[in-house]
Protein backbone atom coordinates (compact mmCIF):
# COMPACT_ATOMS: atom_id res chain seq x y z
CA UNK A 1 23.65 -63.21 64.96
CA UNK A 2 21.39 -60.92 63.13
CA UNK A 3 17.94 -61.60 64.53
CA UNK A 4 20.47 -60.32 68.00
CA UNK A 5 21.64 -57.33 66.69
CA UNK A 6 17.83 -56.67 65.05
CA UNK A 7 16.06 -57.50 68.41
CA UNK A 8 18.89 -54.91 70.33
CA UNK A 9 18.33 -52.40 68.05
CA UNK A 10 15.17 -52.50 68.87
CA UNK A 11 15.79 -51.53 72.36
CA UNK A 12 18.16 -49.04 72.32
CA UNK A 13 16.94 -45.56 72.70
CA UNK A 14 19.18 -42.36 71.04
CA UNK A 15 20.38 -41.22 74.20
CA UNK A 16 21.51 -44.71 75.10
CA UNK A 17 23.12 -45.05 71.63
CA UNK A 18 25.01 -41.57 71.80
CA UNK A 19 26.48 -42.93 75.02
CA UNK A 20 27.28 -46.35 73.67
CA UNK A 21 29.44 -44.62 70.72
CA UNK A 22 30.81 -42.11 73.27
CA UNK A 23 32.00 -45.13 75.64
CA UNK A 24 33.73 -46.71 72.77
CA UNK A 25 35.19 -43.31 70.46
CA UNK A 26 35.88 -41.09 73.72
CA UNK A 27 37.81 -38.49 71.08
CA UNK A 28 33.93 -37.62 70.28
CA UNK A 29 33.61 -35.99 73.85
CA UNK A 30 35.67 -32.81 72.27
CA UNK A 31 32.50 -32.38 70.33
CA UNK A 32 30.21 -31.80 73.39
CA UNK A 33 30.45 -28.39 74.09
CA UNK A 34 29.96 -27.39 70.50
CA UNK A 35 26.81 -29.52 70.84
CA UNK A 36 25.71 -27.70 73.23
CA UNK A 37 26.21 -24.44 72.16
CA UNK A 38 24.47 -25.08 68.92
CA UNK A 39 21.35 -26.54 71.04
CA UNK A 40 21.36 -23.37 73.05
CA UNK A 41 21.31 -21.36 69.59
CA UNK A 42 18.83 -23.84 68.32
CA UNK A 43 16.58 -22.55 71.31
CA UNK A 44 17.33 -19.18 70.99
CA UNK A 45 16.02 -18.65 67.64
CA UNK A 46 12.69 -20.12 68.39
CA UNK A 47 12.17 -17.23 70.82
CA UNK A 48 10.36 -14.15 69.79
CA UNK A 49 12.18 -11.01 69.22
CA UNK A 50 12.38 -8.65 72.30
CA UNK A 51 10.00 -5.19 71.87
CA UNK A 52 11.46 -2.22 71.59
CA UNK A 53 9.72 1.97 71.74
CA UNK A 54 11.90 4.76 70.44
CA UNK A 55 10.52 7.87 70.53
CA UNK A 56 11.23 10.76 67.24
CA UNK A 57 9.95 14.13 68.41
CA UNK A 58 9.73 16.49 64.81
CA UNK A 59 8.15 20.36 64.70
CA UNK A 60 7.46 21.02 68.36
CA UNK A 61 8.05 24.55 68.14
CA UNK A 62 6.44 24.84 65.08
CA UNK A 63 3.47 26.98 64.83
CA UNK A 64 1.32 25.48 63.16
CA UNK A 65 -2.22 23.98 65.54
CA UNK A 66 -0.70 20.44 65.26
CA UNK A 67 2.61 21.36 66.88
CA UNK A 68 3.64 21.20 70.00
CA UNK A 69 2.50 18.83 72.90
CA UNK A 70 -0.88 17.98 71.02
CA UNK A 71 1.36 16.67 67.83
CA UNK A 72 3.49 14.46 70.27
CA UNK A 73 0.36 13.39 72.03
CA UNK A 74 -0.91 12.19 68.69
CA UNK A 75 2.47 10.61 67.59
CA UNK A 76 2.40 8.64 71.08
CA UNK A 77 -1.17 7.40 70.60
CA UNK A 78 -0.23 5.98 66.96
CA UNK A 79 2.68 4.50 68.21
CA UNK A 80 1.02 3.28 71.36
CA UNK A 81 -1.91 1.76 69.09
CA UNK A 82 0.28 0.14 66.56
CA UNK A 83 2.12 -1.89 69.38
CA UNK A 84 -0.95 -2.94 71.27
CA UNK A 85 -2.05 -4.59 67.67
CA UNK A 86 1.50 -6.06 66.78
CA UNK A 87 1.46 -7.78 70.36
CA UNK A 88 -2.34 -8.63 69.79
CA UNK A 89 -1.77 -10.04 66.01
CA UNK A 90 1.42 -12.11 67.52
CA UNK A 91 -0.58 -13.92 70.32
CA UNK A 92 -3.08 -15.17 67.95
């Protein structure tokens, strides 16, 4: 009797086994959506997080020579160059 239930356990995948134990304890099937939900978390937090730009505009009327246009000119560029290097770093 053992050497059968060693050489079936042998061939029975998971998948087959989850629906062998489902067959026979159907009250498990109330557990299925909850499965899935937790898979589709599961997969969720493996993805990377979605960019995002904001924009802060500060002392455009000022009167200093770096206010104005030129200073949010020079804002955008920093921002614009730190994002090309986060996306660059993260794909390596």
């Amino acid at each position: 009797m053992l050497s059968q239930a060693n050489a079936l356990a042998e061939q029975v995948t998971l998948d087959d086994a989850v629906q062998l134990t489902l067959n026979r304890h159907p009250s498990l099937l109330k557990f299925r959506p909850l499965t899935r939900a937790l898979e589709g978390e599961r997969q969720q937090a493996l993805l990377s997080p979605a960019y995002t730009v904001g924009v802060n505009i500060e002392n455009v009327m000022g009167t200093s020579s770096s206010s104005g246009v030129q200073a949010a000119d020079a804002l955008f560029a920093d921002v614009l160059g730190w994002l090309i290097d986060s996306i660059y770093n993260r794909q390596l």
